[in-house]
N, C-alpha and C. Protein backbone atom coordinates (compact mmCIF):
# COMPACT_ATOMS: atom_id res chain seq x y z
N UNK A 1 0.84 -1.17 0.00
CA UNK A 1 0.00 0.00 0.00
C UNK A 1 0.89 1.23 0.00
N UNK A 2 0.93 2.02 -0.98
CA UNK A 2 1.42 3.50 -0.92
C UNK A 2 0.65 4.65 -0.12
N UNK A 3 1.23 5.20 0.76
CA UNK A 3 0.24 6.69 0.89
C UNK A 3 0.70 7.97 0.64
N UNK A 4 0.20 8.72 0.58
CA UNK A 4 0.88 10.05 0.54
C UNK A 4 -0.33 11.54 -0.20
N UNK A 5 -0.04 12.00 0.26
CA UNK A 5 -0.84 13.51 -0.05
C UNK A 5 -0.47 14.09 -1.49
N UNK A 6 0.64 13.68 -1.81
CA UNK A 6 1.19 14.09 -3.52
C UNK A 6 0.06 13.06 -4.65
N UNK A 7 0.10 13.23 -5.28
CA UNK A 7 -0.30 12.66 -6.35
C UNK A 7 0.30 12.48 -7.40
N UNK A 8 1.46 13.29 -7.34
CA UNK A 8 2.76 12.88 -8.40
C UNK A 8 3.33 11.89 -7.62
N UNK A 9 3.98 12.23 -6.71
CA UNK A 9 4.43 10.87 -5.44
C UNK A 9 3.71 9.47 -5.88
N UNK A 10 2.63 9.49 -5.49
CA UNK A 10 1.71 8.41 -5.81
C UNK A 10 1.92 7.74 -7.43
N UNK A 11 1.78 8.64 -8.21
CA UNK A 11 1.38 8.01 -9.29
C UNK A 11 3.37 7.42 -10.21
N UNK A 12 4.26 8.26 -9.12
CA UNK A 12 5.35 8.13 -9.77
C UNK A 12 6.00 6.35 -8.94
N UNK A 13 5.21 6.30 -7.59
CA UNK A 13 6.20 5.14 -7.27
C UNK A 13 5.46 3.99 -7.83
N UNK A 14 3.99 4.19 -8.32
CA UNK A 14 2.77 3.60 -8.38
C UNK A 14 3.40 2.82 -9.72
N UNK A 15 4.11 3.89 -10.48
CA UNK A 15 4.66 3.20 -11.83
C UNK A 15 5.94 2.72 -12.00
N UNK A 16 6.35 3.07 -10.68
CA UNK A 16 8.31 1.49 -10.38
C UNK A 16 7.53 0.40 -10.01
N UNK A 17 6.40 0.56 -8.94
CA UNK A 17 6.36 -0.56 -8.32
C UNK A 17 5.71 -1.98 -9.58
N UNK A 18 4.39 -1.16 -10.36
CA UNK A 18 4.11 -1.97 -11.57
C UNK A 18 4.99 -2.74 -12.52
N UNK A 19 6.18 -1.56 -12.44
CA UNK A 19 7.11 -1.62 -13.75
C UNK A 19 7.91 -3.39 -13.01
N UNK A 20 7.97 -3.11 -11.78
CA UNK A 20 8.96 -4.55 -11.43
C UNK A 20 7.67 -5.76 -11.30
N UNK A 21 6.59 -5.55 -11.48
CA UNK A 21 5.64 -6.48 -11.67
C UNK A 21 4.77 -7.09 -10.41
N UNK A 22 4.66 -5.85 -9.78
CA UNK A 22 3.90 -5.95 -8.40
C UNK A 22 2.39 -5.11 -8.87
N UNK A 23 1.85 -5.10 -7.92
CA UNK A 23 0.76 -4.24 -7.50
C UNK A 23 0.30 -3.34 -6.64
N UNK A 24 -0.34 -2.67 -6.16
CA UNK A 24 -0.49 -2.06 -4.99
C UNK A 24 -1.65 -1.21 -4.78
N UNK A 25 -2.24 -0.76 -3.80
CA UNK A 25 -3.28 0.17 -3.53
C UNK A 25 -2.12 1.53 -3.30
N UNK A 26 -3.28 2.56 -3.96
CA UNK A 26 -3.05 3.70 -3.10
C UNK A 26 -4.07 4.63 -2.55
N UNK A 27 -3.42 4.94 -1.48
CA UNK A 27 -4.43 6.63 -0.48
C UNK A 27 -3.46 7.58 -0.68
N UNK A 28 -4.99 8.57 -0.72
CA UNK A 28 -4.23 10.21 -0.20
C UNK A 28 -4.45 10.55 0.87
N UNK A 29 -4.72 9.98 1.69
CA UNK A 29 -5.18 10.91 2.95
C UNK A 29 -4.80 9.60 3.73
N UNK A 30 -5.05 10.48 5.09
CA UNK A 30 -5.17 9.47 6.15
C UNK A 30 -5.97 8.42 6.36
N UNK A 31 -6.86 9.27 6.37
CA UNK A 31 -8.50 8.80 6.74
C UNK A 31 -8.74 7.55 5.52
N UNK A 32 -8.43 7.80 4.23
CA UNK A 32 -8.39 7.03 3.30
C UNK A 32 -8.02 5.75 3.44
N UNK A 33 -6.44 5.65 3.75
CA UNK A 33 -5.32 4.98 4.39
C UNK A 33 -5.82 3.82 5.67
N UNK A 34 -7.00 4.12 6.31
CA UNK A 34 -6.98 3.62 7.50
C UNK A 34 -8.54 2.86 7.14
N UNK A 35 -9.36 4.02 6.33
CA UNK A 35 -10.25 2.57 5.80
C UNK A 35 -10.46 1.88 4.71
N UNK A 36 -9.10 2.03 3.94
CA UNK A 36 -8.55 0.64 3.54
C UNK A 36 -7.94 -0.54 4.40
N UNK A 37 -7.31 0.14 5.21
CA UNK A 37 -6.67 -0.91 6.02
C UNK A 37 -7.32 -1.78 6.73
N UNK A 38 -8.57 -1.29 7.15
CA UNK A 38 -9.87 -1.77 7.89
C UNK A 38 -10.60 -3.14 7.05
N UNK A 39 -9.95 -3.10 6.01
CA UNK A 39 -10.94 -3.65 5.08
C UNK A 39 -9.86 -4.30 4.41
N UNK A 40 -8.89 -4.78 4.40
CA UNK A 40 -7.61 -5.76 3.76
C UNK A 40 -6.66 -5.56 4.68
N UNK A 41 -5.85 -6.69 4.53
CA UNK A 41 -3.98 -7.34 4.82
C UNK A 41 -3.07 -6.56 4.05
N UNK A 42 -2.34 -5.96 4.50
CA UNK A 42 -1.18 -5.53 3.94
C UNK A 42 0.08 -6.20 3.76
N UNK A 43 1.31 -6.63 2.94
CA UNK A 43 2.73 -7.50 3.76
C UNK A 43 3.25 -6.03 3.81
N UNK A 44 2.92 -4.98 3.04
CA UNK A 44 4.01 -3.54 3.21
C UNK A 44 3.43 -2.40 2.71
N UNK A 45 3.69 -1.67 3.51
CA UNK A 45 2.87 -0.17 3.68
C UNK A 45 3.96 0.98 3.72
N UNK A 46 3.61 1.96 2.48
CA UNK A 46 5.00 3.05 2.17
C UNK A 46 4.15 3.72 2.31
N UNK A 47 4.35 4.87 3.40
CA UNK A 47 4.62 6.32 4.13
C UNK A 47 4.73 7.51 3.00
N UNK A 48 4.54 8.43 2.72
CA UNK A 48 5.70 9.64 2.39
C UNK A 48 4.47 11.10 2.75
N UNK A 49 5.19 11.22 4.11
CA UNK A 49 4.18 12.31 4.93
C UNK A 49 4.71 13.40 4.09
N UNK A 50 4.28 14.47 3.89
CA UNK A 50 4.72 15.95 3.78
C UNK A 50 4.15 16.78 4.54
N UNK A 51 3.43 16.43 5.22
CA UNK A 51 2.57 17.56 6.10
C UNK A 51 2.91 16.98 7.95
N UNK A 52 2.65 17.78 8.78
CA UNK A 52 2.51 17.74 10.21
C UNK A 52 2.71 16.36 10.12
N UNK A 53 3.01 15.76 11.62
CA UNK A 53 2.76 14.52 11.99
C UNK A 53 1.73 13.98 12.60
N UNK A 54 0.99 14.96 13.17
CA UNK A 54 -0.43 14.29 13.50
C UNK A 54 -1.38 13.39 12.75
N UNK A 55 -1.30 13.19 11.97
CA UNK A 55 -2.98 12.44 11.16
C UNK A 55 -1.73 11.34 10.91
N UNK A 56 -0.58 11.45 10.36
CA UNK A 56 0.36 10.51 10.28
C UNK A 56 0.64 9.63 10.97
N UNK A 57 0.94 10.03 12.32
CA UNK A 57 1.05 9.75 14.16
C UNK A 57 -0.08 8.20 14.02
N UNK A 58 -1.14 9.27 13.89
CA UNK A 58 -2.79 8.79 14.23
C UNK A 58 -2.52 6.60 13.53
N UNK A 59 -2.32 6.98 12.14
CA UNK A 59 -2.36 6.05 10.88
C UNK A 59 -0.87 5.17 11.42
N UNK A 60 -0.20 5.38 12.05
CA UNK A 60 0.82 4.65 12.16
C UNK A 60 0.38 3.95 13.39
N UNK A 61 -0.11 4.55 14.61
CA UNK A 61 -0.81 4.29 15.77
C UNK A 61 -1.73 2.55 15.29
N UNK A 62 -2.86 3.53 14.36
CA UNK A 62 -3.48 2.30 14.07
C UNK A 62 -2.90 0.93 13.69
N UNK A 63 -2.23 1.26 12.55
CA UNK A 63 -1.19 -0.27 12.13
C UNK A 63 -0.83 -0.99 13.19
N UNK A 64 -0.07 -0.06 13.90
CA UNK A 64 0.64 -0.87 14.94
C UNK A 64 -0.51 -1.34 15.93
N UNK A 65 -1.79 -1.29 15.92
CA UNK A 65 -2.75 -1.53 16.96
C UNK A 65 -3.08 -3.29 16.44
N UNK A 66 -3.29 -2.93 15.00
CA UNK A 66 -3.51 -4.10 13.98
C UNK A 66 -2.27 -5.31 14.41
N UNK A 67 -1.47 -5.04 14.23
CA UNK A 67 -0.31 -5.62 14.01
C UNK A 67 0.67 -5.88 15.36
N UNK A 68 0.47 -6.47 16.29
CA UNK A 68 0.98 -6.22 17.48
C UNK A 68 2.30 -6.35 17.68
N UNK A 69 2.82 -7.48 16.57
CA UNK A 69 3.98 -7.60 16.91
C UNK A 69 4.96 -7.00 16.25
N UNK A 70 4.58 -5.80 15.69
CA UNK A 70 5.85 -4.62 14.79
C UNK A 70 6.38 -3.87 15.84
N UNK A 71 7.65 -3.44 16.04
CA UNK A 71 8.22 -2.65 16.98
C UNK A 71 8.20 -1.33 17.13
């Protein structure tokens, strides 16, 4: 899963990650981000905040609520 508030960001890693023959979801937002996550398994989840850390904080909080045993 990619996230990020860019949409160039998005659409630029969106097209390495295809190009090596993967797949992936993406969000722009937090809120986005978290009810996807609500609703599928992830094995890996890429970050790229540009703004405050709060709503970021929040979305990382959650994962790790999901996921107990990440450090």
């Amino acid at each position: 899963m990619l996230i990020s508030e860019s949409q160039h960001a998005l659409n630029g890693l969106n097209g390495f990650v295809n190009s090596q023959g993967y797949s992936c979801i993406i969000a722009d937002s937090c809120t986005a981000a978290i009810e996807t996550i609500k609703r599928s398994n992830f094995d890996l989840v890429i970050l790229m905040a540009n703004s405050g850390p709060q709503p970021w904080r929040d979305l990382l909080y959650f994962i790790k609520e999901r996921r107990e045993q990440l450090p």
